[in-house]
N, C-alpha and C. Protein backbone atom coordinates (compact mmCIF):
# COMPACT_ATOMS: atom_id res chain seq x y z
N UNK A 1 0.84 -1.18 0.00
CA UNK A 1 0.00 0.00 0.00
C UNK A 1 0.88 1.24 0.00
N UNK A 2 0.54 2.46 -0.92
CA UNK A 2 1.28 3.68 -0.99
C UNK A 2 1.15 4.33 0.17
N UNK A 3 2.02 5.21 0.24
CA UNK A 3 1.56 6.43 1.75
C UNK A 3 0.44 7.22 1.41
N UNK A 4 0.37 7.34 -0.08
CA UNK A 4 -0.73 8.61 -0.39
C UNK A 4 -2.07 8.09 -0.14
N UNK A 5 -2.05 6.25 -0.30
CA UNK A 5 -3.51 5.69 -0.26
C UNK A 5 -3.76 5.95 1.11
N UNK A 6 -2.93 5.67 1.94
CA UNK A 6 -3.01 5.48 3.69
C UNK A 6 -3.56 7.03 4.13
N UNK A 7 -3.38 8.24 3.47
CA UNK A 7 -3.50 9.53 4.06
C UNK A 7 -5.12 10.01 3.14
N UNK A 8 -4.95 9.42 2.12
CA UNK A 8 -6.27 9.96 1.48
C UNK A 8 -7.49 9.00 2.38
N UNK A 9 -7.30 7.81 2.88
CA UNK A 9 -8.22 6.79 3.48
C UNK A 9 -8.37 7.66 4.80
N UNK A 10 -7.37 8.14 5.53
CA UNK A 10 -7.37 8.36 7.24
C UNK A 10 -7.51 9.83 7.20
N UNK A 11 -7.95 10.56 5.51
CA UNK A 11 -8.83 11.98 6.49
C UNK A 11 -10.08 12.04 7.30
N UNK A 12 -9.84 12.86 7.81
CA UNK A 12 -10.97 13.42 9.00
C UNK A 12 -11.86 13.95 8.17
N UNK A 13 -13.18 14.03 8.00
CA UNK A 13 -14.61 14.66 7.71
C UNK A 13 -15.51 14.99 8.99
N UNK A 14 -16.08 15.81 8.90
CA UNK A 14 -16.83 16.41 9.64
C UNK A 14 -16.96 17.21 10.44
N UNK A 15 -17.45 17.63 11.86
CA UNK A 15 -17.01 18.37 12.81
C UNK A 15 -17.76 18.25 14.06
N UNK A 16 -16.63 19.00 15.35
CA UNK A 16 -16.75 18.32 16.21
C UNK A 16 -17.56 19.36 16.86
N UNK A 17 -18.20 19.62 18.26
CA UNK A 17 -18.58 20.98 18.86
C UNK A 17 -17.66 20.59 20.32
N UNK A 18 -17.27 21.20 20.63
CA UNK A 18 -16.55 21.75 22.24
C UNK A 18 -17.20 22.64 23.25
N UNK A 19 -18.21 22.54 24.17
CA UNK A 19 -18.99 22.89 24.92
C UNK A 19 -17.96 23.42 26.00
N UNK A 20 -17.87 24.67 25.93
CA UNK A 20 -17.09 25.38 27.73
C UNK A 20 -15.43 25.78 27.01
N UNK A 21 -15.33 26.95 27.20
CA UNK A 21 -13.80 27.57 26.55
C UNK A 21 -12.71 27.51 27.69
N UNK A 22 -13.34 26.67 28.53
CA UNK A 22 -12.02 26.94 30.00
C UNK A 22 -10.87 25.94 29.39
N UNK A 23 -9.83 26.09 30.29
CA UNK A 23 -8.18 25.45 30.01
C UNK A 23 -8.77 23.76 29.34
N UNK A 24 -9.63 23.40 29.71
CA UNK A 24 -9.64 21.75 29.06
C UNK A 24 -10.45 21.96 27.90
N UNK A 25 -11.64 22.60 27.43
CA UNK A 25 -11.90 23.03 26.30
C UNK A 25 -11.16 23.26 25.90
N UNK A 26 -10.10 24.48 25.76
CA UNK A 26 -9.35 24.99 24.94
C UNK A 26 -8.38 23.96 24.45
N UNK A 27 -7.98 23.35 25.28
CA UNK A 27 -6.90 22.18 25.34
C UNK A 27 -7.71 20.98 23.97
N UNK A 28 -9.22 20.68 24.28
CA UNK A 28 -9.19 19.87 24.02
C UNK A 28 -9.50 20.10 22.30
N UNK A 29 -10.09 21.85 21.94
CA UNK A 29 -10.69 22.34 20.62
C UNK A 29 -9.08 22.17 19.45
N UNK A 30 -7.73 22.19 20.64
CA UNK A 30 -6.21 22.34 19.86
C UNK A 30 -5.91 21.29 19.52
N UNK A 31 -6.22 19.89 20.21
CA UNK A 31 -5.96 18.88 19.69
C UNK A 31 -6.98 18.55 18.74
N UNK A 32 -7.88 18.41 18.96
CA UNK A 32 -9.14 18.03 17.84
C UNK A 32 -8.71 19.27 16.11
N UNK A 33 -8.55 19.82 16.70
CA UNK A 33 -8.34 20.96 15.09
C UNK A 33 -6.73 20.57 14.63
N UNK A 34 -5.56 19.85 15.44
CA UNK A 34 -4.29 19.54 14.75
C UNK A 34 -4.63 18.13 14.70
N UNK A 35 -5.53 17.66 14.56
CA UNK A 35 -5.89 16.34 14.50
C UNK A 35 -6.52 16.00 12.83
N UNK A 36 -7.01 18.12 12.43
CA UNK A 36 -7.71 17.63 11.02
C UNK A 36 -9.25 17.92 11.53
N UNK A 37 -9.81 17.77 12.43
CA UNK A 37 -11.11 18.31 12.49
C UNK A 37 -11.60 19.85 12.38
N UNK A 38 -12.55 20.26 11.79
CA UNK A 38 -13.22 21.45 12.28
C UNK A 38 -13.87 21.51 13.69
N UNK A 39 -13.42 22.56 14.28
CA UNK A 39 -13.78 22.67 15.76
C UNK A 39 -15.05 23.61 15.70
N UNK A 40 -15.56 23.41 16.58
CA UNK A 40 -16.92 24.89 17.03
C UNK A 40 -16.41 24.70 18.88
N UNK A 41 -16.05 25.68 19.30
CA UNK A 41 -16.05 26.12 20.50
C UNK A 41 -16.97 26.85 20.84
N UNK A 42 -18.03 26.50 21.67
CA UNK A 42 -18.92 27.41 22.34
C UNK A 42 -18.48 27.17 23.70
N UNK A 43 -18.44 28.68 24.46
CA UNK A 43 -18.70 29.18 25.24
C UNK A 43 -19.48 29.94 25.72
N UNK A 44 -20.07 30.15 27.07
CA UNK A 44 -21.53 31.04 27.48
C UNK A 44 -21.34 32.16 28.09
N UNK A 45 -19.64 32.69 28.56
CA UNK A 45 -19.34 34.12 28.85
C UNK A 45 -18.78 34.79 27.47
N UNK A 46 -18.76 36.01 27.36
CA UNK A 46 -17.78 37.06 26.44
C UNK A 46 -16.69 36.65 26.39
N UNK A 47 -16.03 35.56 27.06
CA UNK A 47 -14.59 35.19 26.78
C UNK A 47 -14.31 33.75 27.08
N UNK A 48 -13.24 33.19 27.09
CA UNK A 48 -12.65 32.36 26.94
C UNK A 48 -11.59 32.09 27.79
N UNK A 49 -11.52 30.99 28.60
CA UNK A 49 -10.27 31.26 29.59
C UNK A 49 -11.08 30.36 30.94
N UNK A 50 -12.57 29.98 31.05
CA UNK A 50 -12.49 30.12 32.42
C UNK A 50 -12.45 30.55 33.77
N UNK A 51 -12.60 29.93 34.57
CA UNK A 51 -11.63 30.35 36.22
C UNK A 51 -10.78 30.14 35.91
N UNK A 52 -10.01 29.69 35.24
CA UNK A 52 -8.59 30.02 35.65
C UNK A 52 -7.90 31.37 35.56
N UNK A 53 -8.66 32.24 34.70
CA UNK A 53 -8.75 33.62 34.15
C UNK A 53 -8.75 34.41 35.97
N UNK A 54 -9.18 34.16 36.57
CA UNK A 54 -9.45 34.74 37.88
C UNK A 54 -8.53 34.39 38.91
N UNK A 55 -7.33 33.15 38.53
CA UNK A 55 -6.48 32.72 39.23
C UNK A 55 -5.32 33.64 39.28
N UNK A 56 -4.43 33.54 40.02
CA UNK A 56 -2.89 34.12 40.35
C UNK A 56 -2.12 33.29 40.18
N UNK A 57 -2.17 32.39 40.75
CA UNK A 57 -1.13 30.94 40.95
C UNK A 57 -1.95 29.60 40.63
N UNK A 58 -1.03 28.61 40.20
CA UNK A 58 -1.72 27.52 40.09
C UNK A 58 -1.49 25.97 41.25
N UNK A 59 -2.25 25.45 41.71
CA UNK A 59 -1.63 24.49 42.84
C UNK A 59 -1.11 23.33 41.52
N UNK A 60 -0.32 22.57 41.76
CA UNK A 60 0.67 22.45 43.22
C UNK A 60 1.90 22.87 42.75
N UNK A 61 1.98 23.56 41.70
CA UNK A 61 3.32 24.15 41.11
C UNK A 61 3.68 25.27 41.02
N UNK A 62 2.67 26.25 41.72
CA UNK A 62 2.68 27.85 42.48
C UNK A 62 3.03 28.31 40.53
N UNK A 63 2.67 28.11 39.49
CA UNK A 63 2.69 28.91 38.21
C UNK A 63 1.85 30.08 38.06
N UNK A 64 2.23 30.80 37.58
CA UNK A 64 1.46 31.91 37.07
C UNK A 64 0.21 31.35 36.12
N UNK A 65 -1.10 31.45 36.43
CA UNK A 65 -2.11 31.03 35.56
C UNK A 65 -2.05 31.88 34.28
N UNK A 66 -1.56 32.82 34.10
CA UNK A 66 -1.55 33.86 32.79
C UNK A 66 -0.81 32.93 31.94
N UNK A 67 0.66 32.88 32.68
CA UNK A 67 1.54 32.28 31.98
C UNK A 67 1.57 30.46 31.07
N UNK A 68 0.35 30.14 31.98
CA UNK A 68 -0.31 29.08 31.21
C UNK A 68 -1.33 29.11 30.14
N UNK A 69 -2.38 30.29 30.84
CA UNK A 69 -3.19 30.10 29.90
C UNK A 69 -3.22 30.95 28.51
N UNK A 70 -2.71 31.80 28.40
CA UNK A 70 -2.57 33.13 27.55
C UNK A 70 -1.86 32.22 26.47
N UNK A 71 -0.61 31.82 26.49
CA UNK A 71 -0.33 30.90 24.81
C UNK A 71 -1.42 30.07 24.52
N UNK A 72 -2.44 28.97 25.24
CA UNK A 72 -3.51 28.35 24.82
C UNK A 72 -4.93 29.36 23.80
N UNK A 73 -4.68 30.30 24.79
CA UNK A 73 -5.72 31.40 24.42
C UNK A 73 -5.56 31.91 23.00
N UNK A 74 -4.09 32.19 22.39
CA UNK A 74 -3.53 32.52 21.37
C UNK A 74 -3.45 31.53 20.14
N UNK A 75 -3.24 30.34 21.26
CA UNK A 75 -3.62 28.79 19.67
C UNK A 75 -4.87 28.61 19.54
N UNK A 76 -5.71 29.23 20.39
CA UNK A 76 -7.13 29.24 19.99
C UNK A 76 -7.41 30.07 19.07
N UNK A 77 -7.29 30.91 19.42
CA UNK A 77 -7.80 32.46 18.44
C UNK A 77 -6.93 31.98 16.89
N UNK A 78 -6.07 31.70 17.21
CA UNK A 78 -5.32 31.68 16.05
C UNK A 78 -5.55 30.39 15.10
N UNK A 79 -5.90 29.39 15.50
CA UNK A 79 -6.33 28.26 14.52
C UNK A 79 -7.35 28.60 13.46
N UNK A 80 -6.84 28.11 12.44
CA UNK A 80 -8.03 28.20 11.11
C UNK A 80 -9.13 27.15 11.65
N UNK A 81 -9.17 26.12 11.65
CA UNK A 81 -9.98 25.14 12.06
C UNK A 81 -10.72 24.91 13.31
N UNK A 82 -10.33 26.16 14.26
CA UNK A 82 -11.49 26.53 15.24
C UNK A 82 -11.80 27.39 14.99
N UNK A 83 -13.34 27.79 15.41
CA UNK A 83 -14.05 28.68 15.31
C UNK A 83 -15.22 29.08 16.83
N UNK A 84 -14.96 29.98 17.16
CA UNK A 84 -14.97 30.43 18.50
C UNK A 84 -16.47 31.06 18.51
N UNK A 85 -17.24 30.46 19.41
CA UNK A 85 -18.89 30.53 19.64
C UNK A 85 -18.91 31.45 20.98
N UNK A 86 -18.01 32.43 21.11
CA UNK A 86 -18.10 33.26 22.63
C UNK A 86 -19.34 33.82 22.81
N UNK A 87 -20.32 33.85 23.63
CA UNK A 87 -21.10 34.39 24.62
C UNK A 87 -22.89 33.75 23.55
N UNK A 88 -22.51 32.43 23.91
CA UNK A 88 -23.35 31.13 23.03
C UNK A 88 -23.65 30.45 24.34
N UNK A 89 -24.71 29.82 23.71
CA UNK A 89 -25.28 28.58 24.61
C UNK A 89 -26.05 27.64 24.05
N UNK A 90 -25.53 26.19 24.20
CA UNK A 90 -26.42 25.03 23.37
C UNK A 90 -27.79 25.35 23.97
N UNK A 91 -28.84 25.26 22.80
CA UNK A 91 -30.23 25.17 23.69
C UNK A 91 -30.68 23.33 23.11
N UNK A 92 -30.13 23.10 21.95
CA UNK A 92 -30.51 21.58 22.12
C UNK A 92 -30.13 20.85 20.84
N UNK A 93 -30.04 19.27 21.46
CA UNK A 93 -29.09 18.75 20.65
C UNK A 93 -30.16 17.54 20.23
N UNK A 94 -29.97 17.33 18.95
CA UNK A 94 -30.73 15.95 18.67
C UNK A 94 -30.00 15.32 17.76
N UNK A 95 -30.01 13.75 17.49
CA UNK A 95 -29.31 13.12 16.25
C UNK A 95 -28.90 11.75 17.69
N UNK A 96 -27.64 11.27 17.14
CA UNK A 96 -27.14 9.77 17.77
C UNK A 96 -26.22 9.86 17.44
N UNK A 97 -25.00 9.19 18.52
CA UNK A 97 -23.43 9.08 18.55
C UNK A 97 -23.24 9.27 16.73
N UNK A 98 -22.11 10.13 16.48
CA UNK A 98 -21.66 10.86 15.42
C UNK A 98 -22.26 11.47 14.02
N UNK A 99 -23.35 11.12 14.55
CA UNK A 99 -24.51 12.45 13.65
C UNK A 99 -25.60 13.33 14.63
N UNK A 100 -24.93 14.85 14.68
CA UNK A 100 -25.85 15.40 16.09
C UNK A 100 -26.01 16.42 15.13
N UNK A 101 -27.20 17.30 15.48
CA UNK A 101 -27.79 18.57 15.45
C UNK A 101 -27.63 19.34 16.41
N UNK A 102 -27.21 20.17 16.24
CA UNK A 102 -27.00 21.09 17.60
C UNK A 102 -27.69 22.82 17.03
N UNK A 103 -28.52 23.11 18.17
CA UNK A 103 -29.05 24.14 17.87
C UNK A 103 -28.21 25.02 18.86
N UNK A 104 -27.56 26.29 18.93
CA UNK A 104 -26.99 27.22 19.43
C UNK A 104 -27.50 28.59 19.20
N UNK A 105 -27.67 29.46 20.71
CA UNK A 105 -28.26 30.26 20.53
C UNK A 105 -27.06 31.69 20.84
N UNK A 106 -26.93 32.05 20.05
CA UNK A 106 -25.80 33.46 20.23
C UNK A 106 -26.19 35.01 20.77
N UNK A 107 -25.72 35.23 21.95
CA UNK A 107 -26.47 36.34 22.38
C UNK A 107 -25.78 37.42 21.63
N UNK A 108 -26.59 38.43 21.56
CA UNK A 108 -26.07 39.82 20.94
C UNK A 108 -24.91 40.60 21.63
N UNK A 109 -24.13 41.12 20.58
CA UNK A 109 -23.36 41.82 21.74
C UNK A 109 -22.60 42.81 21.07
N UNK A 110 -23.53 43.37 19.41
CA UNK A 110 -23.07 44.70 19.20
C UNK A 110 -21.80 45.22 18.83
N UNK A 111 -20.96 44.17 18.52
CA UNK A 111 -19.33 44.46 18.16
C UNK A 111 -19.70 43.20 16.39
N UNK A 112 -19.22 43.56 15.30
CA UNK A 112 -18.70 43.58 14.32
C UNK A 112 -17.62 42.52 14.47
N UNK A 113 -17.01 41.61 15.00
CA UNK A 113 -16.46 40.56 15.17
C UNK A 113 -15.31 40.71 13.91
N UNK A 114 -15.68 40.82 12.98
CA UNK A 114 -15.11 40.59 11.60
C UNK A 114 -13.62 41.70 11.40
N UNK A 115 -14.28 43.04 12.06
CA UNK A 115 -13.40 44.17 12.18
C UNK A 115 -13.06 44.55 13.38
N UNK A 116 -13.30 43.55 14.60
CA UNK A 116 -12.93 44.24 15.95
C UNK A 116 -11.08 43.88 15.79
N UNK A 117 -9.88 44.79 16.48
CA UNK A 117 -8.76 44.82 17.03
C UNK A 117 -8.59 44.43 17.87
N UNK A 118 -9.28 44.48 19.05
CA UNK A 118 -9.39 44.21 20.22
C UNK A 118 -8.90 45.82 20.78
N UNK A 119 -8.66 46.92 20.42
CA UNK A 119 -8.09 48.04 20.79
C UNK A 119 -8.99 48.74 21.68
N UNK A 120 -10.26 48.00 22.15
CA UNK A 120 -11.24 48.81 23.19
C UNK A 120 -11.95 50.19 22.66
N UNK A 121 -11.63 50.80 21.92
CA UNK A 121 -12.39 52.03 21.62
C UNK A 121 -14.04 52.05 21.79
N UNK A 122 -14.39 51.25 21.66
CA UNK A 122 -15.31 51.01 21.47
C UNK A 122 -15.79 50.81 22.93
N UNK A 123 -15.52 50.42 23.97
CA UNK A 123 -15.65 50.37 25.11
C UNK A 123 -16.35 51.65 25.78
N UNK A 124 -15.40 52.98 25.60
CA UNK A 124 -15.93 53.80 25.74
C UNK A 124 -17.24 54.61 25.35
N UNK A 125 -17.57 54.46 24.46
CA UNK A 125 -18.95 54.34 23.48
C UNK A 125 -20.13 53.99 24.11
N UNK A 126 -19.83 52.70 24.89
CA UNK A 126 -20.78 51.77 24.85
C UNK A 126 -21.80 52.23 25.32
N UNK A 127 -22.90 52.02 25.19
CA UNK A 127 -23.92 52.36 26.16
C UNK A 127 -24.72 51.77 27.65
N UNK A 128 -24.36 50.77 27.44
CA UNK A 128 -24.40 49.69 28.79
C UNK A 128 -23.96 50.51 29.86
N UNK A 129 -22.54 51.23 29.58
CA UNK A 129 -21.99 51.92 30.73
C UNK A 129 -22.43 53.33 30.79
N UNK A 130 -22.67 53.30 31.83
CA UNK A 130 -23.70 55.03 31.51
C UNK A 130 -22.87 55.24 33.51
């Protein structure tokens, strides 16, 4: 058997969903997308990260939680093959082990996604904050 038959037989089709953007989501949307899958990461806050986002240190190796999680955060954002569902929530799933429907409901939140920097300007603007 050729190598090319062995790689054209053992692609990946389809896609996976990743429920919760904390350190094991994230962990788990990086392997599944260098694996060849399309990822969907939903998460149900504005961001991504978790508690651990709220940590200082990590037990039992006293680490800086930034310093862990912030490169994960960056292979997230940065993968072609994930695609990031921030401030989402499954409302319901139907189908059977490896054919599912998933209905997801995306709350509004008034930022342009496509053209945001992340440079905050827009922060100030907002109207929420009065």
């Amino acid at each position: 058997m050729k190598d090319t038959e062995l790689t054209e037989r053992n692609e990946k089709t389809g896609a996976v969903l990743v429920v919760g953007g904390g350190i094991a989501g994230m962990q788990a949307s990086l392997d599944l997308a260098d694996s060849g899958f399309k990822v969907y990461l939903a998460e149900k806050s504005p961001f991504i990260g978790g508690k651990m986002t709220q940590l200082d240190k990590t037990f039992p190796t006293n680490d800086c939680a930034t310093c862990i999680l912030t490169p994960r955060m960056v292979d997230v954002a940065e993968n072609k093959n994930i695609e990031l569902l921030v401030y989402s929530e499954v409302e319901e799933i139907k189908g059977y082990g490896g054919n599912f429907d998933v209905k997801i409901r995306r709350k509004a939140t008034y930022v342009d996604w496509s053209k945001c920097t992340g440079c905050e300007e827009c922060v100030g603007k907002c109207p929420a904050r009065i």
